[in-house]
C-alpha atoms as a PDB file:
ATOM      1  CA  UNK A   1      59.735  15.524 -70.945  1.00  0.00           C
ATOM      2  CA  UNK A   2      56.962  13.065 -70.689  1.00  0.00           C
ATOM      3  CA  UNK A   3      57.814   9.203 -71.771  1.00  0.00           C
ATOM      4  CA  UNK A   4      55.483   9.721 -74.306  1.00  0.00           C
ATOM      5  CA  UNK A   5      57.292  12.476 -75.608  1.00  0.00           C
ATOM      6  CA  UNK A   6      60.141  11.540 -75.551  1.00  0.00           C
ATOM      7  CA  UNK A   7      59.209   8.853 -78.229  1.00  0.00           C
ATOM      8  CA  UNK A   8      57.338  10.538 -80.222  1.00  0.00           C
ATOM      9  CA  UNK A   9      60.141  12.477 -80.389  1.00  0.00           C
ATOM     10  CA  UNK A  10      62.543   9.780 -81.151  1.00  0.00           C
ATOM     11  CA  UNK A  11      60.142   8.201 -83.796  1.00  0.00           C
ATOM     12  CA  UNK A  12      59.703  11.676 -86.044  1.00  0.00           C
ATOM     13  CA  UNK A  13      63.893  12.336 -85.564  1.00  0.00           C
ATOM     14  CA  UNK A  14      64.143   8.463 -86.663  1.00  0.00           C
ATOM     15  CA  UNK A  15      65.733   6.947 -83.617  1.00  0.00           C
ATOM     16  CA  UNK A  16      62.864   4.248 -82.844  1.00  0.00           C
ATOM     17  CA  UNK A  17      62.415   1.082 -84.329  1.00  0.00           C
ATOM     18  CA  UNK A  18      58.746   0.891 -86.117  1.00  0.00           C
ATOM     19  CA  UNK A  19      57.664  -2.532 -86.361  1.00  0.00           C
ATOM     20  CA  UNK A  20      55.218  -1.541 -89.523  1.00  0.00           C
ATOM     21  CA  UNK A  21      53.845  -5.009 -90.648  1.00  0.00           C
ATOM     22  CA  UNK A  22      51.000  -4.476 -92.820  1.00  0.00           C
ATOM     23  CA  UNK A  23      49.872  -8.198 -92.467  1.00  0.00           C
ATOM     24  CA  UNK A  24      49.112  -7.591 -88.723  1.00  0.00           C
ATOM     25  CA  UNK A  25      46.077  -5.821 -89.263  1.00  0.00           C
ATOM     26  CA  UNK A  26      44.330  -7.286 -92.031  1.00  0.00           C
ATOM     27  CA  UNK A  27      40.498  -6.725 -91.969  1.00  0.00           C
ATOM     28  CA  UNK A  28      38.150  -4.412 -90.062  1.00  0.00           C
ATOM     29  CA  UNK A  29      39.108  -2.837 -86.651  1.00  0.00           C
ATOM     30  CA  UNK A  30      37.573  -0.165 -84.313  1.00  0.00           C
ATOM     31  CA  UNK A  31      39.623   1.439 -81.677  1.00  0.00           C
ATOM     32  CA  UNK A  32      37.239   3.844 -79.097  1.00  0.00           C
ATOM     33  CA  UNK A  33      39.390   6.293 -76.456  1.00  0.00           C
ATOM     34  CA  UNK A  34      37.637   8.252 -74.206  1.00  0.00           C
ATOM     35  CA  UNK A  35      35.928  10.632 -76.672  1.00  0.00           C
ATOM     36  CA  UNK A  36      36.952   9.502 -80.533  1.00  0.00           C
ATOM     37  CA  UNK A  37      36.213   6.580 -82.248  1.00  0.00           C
ATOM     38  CA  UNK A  38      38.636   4.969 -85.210  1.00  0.00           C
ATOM     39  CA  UNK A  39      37.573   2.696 -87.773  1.00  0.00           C
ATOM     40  CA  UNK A  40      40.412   1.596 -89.772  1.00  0.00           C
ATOM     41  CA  UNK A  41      40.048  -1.309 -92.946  1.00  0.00           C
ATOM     42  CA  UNK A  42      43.323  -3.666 -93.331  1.00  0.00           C
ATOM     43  CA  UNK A  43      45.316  -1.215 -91.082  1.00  0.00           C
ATOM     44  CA  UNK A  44      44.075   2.103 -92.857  1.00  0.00           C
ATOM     45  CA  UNK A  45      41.980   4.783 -90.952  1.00  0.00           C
ATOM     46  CA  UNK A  46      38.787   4.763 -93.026  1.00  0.00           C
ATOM     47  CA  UNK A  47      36.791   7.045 -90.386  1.00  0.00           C
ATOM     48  CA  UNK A  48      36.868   8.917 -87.931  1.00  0.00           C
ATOM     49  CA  UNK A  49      34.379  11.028 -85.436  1.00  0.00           C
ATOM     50  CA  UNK A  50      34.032  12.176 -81.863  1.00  0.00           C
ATOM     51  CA  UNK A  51      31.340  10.061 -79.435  1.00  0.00           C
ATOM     52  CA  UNK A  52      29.809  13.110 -77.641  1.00  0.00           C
ATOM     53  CA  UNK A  53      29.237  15.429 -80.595  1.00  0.00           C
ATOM     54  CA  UNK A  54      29.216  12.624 -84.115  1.00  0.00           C
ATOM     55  CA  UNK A  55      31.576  15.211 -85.447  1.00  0.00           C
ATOM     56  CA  UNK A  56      33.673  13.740 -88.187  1.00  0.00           C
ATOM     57  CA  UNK A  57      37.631  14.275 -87.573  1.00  0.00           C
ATOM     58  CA  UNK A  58      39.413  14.334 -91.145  1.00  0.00           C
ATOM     59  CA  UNK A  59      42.801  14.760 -89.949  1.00  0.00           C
ATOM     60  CA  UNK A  60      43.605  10.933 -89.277  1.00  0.00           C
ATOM     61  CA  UNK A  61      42.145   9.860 -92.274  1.00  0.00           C
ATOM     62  CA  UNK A  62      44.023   7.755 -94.766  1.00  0.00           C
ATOM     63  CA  UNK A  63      47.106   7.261 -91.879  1.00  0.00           C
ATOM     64  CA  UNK A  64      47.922   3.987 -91.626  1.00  0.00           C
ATOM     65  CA  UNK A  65      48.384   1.747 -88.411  1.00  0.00           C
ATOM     66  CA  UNK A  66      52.005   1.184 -87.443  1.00  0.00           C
ATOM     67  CA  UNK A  67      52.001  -0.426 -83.651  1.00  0.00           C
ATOM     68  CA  UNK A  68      50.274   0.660 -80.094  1.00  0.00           C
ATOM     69  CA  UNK A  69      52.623   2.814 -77.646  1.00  0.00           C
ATOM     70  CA  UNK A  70      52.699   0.689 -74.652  1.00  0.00           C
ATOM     71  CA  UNK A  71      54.822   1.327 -71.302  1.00  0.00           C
ATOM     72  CA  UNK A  72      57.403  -1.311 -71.265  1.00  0.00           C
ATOM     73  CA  UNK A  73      60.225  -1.855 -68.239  1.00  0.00           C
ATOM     74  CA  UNK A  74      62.697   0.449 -70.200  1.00  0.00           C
ATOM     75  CA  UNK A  75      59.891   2.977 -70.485  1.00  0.00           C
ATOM     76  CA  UNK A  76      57.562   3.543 -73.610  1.00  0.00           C
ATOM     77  CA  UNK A  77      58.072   1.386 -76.403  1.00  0.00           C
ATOM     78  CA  UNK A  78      55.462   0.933 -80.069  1.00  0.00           C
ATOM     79  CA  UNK A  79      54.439  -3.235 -79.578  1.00  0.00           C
ATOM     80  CA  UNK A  80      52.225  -5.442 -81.815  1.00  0.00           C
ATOM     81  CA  UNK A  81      49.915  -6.028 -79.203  1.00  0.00           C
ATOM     82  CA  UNK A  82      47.040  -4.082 -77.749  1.00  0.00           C
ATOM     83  CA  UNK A  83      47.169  -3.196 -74.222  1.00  0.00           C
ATOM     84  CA  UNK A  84      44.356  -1.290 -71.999  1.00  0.00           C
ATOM     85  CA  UNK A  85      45.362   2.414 -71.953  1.00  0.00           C
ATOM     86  CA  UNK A  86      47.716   1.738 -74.622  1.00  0.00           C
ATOM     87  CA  UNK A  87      47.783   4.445 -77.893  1.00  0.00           C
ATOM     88  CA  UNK A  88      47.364   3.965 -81.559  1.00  0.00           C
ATOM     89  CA  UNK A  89      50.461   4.862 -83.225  1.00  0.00           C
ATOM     90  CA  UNK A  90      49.367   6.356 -86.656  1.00  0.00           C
ATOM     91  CA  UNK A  91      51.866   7.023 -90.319  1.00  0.00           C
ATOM     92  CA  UNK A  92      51.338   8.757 -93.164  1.00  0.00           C
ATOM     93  CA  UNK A  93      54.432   8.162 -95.287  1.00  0.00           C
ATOM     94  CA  UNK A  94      54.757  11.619 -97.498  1.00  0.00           C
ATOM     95  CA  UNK A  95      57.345  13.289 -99.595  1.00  0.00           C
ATOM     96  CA  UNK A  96      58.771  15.832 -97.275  1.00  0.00           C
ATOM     97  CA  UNK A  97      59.089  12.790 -94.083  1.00  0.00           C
ATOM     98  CA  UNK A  98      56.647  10.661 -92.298  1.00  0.00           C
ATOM     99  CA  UNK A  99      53.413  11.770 -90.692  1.00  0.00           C
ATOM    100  CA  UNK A 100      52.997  10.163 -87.417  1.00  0.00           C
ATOM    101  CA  UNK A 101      50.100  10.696 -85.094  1.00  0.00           C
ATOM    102  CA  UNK A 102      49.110   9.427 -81.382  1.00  0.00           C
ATOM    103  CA  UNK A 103      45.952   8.406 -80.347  1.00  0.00           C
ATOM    104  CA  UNK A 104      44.457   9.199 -76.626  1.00  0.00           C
ATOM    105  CA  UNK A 105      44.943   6.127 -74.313  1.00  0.00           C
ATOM    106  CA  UNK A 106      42.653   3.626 -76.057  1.00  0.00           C
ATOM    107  CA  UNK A 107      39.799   1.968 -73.342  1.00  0.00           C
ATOM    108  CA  UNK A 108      38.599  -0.977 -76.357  1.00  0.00           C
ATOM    109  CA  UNK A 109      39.689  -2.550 -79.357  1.00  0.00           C
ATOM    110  CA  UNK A 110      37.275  -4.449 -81.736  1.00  0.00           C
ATOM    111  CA  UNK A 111      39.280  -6.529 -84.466  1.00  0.00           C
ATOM    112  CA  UNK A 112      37.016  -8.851 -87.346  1.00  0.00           C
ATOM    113  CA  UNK A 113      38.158 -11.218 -89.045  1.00  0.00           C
ATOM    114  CA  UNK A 114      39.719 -10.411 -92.921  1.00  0.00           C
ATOM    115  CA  UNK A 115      36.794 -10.522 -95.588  1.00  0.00           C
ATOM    116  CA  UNK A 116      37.298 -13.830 -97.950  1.00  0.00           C
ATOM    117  CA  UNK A 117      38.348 -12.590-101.558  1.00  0.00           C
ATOM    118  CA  UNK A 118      35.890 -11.894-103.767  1.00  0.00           C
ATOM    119  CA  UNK A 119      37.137 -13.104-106.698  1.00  0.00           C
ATOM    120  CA  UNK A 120      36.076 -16.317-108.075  1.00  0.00           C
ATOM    121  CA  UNK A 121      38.385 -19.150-109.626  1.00  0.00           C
ATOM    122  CA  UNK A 122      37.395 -20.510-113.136  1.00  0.00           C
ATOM    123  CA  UNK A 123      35.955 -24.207-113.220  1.00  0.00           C
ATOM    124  CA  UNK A 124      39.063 -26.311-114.644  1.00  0.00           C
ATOM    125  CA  UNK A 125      39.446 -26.391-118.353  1.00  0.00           C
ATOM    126  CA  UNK A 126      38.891 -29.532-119.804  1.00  0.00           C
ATOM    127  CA  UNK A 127      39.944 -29.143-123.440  1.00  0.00           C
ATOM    128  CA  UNK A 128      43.598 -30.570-122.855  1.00  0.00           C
ATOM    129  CA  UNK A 129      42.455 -34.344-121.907  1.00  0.00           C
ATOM    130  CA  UNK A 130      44.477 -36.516-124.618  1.00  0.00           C
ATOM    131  CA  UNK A 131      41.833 -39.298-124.646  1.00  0.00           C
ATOM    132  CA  UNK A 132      38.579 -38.778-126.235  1.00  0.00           C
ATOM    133  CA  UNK A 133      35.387 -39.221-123.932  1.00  0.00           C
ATOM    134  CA  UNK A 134      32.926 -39.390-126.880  1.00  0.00           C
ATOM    135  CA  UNK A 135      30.311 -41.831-126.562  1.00  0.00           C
ATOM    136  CA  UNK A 136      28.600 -43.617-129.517  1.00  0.00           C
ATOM    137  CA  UNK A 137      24.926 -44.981-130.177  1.00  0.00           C
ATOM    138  CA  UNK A 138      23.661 -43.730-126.299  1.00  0.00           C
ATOM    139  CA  UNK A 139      19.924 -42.652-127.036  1.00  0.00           C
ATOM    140  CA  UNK A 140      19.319 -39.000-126.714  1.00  0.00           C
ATOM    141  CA  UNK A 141      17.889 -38.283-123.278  1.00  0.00           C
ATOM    142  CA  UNK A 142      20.521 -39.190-121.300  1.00  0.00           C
END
């Protein structure tokens, strides 16, 4: 059996060690292998289609990003860090056990920056100042 195998094989019994860490792969990333391109938003595939044809691939959709299989001294191991060549290892978490999924050997990675928050903060309220700011006789126009 293949090294590759052989942990996929150890992830899906529930022998590896996953290091899922959500935080890792905030904002927008594309990984290309040979023939598919991924698109994934704050570690979740969002898209998903084939560079010869533009065929969209549904089937990886909505999986979420857990690590890259990466040959390591003891054999294959699932790191943090992108390697040349190294896989995608994919999760869906479900009901009946985890989905996992294995990407071809990846040949580029393209990681942007997190989008700022959209959300913007109220100005400061300033009805709880004790002392009164009222001014008296100032002509109007100023």
């Amino acid at each position: 059996m293949s090294g590759r195998r052989e942990l996929m094989k150890r992830i899906v019994e529930g022998g590896a060690d996953l290091p899922c860490n959500p935080a890792a792969w905030q904002g927008d990333m594309t990984i290309a292998t040979r023939h598919t391109v991924y698109r994934f938003r704050d570690g979740l595939c969002v898209a998903v289609h084939r560079q010869d044809t533009g065929a969209v691939q549904n089937e990886c959709i909505g999986m979420t990003m857990a690590g890259w299989l990466v040959d390591g001294g003891d054999g294959p191991q699932v790191s943090m860090e992108w390697l040349p060549g190294a896989s995608a290892v994919l999760m869906r978490p479900g009901r009946n056990g985890d989905a996992i999924a294995l990407t071809s050997p990846t040949i580029q990675v393209r990681r942007e920056a997190a989008r700022p928050s959209r959300i913007v903060p109220r100005p400061p309220a300033y009805r709880d100042a004790q002392d009164s700011m009222t001014r008296i006789g100032v002509p109007r126009g100023r």
